[in-house]
C-alpha atoms as a PDB file:
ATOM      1  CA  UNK A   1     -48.699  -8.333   7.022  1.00  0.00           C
ATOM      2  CA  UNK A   2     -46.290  -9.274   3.990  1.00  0.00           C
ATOM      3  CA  UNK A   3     -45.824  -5.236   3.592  1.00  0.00           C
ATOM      4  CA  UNK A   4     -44.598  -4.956   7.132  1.00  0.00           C
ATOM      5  CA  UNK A   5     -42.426  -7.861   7.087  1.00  0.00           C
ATOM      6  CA  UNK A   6     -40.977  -6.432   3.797  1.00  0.00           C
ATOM      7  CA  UNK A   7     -40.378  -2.640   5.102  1.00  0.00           C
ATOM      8  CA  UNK A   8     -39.442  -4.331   8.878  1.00  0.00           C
ATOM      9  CA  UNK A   9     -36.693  -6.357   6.361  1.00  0.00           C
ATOM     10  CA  UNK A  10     -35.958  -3.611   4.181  1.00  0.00           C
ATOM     11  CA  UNK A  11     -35.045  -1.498   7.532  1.00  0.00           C
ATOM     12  CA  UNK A  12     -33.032  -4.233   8.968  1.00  0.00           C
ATOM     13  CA  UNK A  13     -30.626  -4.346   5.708  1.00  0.00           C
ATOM     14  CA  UNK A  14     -30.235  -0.663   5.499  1.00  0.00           C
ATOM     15  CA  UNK A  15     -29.259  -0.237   9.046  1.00  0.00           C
ATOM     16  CA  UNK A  16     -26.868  -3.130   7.944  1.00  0.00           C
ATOM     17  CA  UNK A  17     -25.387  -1.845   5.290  1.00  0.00           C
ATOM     18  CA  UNK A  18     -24.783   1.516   6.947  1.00  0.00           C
ATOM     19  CA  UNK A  19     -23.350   0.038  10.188  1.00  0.00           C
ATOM     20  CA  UNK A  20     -20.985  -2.006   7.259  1.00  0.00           C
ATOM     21  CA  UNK A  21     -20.197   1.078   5.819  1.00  0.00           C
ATOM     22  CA  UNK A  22     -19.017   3.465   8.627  1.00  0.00           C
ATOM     23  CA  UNK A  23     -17.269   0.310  10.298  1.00  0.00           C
ATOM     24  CA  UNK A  24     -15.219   0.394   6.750  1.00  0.00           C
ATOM     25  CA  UNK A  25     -14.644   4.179   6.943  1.00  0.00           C
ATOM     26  CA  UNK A  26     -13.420   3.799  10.333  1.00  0.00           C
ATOM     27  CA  UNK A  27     -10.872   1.212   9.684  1.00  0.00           C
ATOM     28  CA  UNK A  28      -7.915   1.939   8.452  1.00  0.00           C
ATOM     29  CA  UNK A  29      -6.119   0.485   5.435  1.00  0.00           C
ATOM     30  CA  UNK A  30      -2.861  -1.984   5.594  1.00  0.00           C
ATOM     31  CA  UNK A  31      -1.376   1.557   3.794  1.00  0.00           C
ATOM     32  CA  UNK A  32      -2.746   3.895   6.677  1.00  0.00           C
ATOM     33  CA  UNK A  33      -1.598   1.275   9.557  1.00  0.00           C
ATOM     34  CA  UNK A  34       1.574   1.618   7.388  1.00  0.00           C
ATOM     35  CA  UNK A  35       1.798   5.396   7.089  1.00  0.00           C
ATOM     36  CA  UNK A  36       0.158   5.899  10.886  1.00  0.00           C
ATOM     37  CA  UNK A  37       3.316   3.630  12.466  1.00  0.00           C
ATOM     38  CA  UNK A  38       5.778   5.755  10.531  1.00  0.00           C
ATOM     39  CA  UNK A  39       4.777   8.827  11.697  1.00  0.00           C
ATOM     40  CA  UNK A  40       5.557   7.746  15.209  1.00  0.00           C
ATOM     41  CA  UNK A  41       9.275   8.479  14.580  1.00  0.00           C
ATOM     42  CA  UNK A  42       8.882  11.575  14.156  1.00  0.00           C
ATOM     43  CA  UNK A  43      11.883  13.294  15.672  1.00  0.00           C
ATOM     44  CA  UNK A  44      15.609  13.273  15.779  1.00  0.00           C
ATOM     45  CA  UNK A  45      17.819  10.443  15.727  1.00  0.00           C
ATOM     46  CA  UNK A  46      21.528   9.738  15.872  1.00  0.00           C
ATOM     47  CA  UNK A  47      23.648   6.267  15.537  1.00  0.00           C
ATOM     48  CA  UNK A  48      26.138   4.291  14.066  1.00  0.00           C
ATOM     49  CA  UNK A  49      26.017   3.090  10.430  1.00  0.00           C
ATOM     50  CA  UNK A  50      27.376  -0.032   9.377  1.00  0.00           C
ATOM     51  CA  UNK A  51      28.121  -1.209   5.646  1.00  0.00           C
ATOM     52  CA  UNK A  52      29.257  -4.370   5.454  1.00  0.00           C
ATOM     53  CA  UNK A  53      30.473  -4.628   1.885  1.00  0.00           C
ATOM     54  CA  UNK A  54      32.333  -1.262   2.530  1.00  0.00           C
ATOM     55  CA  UNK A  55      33.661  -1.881   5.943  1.00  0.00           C
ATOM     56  CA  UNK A  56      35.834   1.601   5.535  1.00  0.00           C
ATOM     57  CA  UNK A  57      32.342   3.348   5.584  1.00  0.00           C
ATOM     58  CA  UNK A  58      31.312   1.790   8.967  1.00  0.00           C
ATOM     59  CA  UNK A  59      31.052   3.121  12.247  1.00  0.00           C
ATOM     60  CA  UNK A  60      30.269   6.981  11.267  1.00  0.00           C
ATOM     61  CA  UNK A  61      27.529   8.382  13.225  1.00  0.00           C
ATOM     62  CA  UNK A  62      24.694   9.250  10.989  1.00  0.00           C
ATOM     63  CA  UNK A  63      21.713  11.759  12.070  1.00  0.00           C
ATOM     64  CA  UNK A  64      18.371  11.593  11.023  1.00  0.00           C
ATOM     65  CA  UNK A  65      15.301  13.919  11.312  1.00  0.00           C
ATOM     66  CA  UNK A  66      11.970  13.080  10.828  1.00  0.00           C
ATOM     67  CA  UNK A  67       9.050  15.154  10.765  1.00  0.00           C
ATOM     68  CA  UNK A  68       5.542  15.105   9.834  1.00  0.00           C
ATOM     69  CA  UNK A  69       4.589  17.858   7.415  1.00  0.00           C
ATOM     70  CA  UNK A  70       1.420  18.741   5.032  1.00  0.00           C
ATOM     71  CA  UNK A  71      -1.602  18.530   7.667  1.00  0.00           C
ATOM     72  CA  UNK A  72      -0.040  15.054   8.220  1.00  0.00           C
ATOM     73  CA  UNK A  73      -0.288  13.765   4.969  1.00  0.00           C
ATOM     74  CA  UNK A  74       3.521  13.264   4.232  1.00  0.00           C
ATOM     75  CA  UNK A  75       6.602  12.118   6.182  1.00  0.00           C
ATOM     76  CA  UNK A  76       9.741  13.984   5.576  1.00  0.00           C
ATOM     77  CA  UNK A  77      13.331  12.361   6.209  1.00  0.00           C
ATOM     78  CA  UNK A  78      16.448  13.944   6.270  1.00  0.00           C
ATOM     79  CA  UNK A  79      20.283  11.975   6.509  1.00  0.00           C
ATOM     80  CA  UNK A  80      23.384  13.315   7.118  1.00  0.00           C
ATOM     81  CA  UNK A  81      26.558  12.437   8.749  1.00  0.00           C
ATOM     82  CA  UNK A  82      26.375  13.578  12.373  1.00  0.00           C
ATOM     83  CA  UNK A  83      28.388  16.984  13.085  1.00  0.00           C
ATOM     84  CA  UNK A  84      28.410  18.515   9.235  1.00  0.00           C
ATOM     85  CA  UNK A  85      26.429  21.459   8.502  1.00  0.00           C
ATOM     86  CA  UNK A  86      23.312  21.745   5.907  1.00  0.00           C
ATOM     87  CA  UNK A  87      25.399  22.670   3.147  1.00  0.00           C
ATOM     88  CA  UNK A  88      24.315  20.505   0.183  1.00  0.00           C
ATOM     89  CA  UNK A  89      27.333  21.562  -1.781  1.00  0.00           C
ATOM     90  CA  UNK A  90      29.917  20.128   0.315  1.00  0.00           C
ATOM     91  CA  UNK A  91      27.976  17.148   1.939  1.00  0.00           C
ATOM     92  CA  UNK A  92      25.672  14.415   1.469  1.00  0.00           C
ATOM     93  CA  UNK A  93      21.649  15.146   2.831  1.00  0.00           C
ATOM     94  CA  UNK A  94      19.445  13.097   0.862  1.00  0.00           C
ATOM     95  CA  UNK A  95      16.122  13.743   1.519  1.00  0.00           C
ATOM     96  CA  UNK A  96      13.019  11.064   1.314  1.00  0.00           C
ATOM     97  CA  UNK A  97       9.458  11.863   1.615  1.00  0.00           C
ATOM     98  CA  UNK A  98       6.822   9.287   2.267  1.00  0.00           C
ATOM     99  CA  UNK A  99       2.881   9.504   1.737  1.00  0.00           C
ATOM    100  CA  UNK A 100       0.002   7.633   0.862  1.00  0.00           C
ATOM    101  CA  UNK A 101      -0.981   7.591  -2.595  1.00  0.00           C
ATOM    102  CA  UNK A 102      -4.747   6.597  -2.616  1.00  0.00           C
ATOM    103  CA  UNK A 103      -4.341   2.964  -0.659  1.00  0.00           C
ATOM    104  CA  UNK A 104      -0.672   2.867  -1.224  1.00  0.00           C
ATOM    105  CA  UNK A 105       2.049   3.958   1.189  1.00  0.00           C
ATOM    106  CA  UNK A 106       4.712   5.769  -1.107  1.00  0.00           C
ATOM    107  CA  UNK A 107       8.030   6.897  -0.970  1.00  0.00           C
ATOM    108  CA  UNK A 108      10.478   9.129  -3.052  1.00  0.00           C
ATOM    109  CA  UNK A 109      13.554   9.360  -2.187  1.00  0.00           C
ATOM    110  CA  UNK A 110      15.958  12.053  -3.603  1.00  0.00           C
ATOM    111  CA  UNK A 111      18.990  11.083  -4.261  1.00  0.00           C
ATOM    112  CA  UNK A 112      22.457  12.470  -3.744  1.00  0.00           C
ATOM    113  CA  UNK A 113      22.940  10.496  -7.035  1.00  0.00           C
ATOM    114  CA  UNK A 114      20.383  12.904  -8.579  1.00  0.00           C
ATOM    115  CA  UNK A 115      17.727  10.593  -9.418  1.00  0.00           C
ATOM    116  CA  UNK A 116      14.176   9.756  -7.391  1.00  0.00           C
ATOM    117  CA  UNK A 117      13.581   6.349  -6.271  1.00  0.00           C
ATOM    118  CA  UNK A 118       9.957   5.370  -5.939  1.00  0.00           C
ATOM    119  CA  UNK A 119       9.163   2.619  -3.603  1.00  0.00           C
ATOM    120  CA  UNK A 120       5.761   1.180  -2.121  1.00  0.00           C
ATOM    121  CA  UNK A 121       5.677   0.432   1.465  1.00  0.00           C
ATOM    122  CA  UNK A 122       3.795  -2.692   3.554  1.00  0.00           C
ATOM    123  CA  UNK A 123       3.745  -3.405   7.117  1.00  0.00           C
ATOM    124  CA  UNK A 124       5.165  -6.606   8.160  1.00  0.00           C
ATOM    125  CA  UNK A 125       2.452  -9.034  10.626  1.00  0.00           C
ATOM    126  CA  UNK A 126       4.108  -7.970  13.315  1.00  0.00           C
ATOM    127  CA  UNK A 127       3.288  -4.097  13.191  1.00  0.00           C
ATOM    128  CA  UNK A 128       6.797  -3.305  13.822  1.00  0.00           C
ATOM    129  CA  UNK A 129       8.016  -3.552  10.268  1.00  0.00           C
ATOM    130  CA  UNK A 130       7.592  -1.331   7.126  1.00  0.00           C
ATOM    131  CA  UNK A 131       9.788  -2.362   4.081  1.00  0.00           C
ATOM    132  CA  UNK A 132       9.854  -0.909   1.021  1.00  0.00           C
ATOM    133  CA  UNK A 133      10.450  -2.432  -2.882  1.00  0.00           C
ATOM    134  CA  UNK A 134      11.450  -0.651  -5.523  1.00  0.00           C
ATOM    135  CA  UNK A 135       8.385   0.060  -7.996  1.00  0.00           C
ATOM    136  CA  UNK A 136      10.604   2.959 -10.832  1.00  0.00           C
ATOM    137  CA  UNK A 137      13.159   4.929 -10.619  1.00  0.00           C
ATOM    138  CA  UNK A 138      13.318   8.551 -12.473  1.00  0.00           C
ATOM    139  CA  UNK A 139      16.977   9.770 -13.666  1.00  0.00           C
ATOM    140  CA  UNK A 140      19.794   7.267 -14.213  1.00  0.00           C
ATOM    141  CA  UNK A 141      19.045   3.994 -12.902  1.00  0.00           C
ATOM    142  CA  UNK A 142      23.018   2.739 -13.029  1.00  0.00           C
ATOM    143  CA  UNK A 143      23.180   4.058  -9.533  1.00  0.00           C
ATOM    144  CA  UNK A 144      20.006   4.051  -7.140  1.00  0.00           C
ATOM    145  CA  UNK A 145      18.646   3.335  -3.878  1.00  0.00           C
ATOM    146  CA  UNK A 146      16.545  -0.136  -4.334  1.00  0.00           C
ATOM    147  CA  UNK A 147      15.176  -0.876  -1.286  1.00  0.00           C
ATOM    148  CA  UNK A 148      14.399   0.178   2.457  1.00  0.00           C
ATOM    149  CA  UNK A 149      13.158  -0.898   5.748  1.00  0.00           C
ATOM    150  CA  UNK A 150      12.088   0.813   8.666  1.00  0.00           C
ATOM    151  CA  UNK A 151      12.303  -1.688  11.917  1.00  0.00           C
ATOM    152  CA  UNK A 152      10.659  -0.539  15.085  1.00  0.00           C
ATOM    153  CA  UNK A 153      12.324  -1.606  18.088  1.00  0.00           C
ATOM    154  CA  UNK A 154      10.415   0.779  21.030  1.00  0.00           C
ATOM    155  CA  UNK A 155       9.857   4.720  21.199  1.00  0.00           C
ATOM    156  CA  UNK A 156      13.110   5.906  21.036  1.00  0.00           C
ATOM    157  CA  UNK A 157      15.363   2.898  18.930  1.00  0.00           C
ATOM    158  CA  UNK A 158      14.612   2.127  15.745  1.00  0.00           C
ATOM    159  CA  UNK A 159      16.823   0.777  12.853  1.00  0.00           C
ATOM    160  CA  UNK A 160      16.896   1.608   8.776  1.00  0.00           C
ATOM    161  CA  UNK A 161      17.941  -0.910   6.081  1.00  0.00           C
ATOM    162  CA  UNK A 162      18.909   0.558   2.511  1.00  0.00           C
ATOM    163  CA  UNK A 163      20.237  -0.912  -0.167  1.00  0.00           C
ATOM    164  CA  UNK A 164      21.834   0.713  -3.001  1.00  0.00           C
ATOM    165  CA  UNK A 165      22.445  -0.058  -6.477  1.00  0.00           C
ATOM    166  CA  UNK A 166      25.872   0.798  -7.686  1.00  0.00           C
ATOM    167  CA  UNK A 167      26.280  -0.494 -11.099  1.00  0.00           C
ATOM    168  CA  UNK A 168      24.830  -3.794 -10.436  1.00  0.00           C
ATOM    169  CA  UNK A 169      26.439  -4.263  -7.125  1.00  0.00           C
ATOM    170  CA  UNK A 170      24.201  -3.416  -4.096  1.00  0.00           C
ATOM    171  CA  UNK A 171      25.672  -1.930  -0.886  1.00  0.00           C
ATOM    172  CA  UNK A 172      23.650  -2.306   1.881  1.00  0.00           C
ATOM    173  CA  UNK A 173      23.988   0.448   4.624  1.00  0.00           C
ATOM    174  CA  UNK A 174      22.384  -0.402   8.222  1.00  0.00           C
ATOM    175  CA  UNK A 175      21.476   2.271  10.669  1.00  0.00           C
ATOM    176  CA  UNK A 176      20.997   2.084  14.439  1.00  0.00           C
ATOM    177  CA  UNK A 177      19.521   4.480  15.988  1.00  0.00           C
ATOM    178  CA  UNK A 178      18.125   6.374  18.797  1.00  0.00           C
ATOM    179  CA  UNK A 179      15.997   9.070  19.664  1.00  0.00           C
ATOM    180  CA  UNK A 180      17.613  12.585  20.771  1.00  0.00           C
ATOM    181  CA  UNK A 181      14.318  14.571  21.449  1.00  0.00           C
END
């Protein structure tokens, strides 16, 4: 009797632990919520910019492509000024690519400046916010972008929040935007 209550127990805590375990598989991390609400704006985006400690700079209509790349493993994001070509030579197009990096949401962000930013994303409670803190910087760190956020608003408007270090004054440059595809 004490044997069957033991293997009737035994059974009971292994079908337990593997419920536990493919529930924990199947949800995903803070990172992959992250990563997964990103991805959503994927597409092409145009807007106003404001910078508010550079008023001169304001009002410009930026463009912005986003695309998911690699299987779906990495977010690529493109800015430029709306109208110029893709000539690197003659125009800014920084480029910033965003991933998960075992249970971290990552991004790199290569600079016009020529250096690489890393940052490490979160989602804010409210699903609708990812903002990301600097964690190092590679090149010269005199002049660097230091932080970012990506607001949701609905499918096709969301804003972007960077701030940039320019010899220890940050510039903060505010994008509005909305879908085009």
């Amino acid at each position: 009797m004490k044997s069957r209550i033991a293997l009737s127990l035994l059974v009971v805590l292994i079908a337990a632990a593997a419920f536990a375990a493919d529930v924990a598989a199947t949800t995903p991390s803070d990172a992959q919520k992250s990563f997964d609400t990103l991805k959503t704006l994927a597409g092409e985006w145009e807007g106003p910019a404001t910078v508010a400690e550079m008023p001169e700079m304001s009002g410009g209509k930026m463009h912005i492509s986003l695309r998911v790349t690699s299987r779906g493993h990495a977010l690529v994001h493109e800015l430029q000024e709306a109208g110029t070509p893709f000539d690197s030579t003659k125009y800014d197009h920084p480029v910033t690519m965003v991933y998960l990096d075992g249970d971290q949401l990552t991004l790199i962000h290569y600079c016009d400046a020529g250096n690489r930013p890393r940052m490490t994303g979160k989602l804010a409670p409210d699903g609708k916010t990812v903002d990301f803190e600097l964690k190092d910087i590679s090149g010269d760190p005199a002049v660097h972008m230091q932080h970012s956020v990506f607001t949701l608003i609905d499918a096709n408007h969301h804003t972007e929040d960077w701030t940039f270090m320019m010899k220890d004054k940050l510039i903060h440059a505010h994008f509005d935007l909305q879908r085009k595809n």
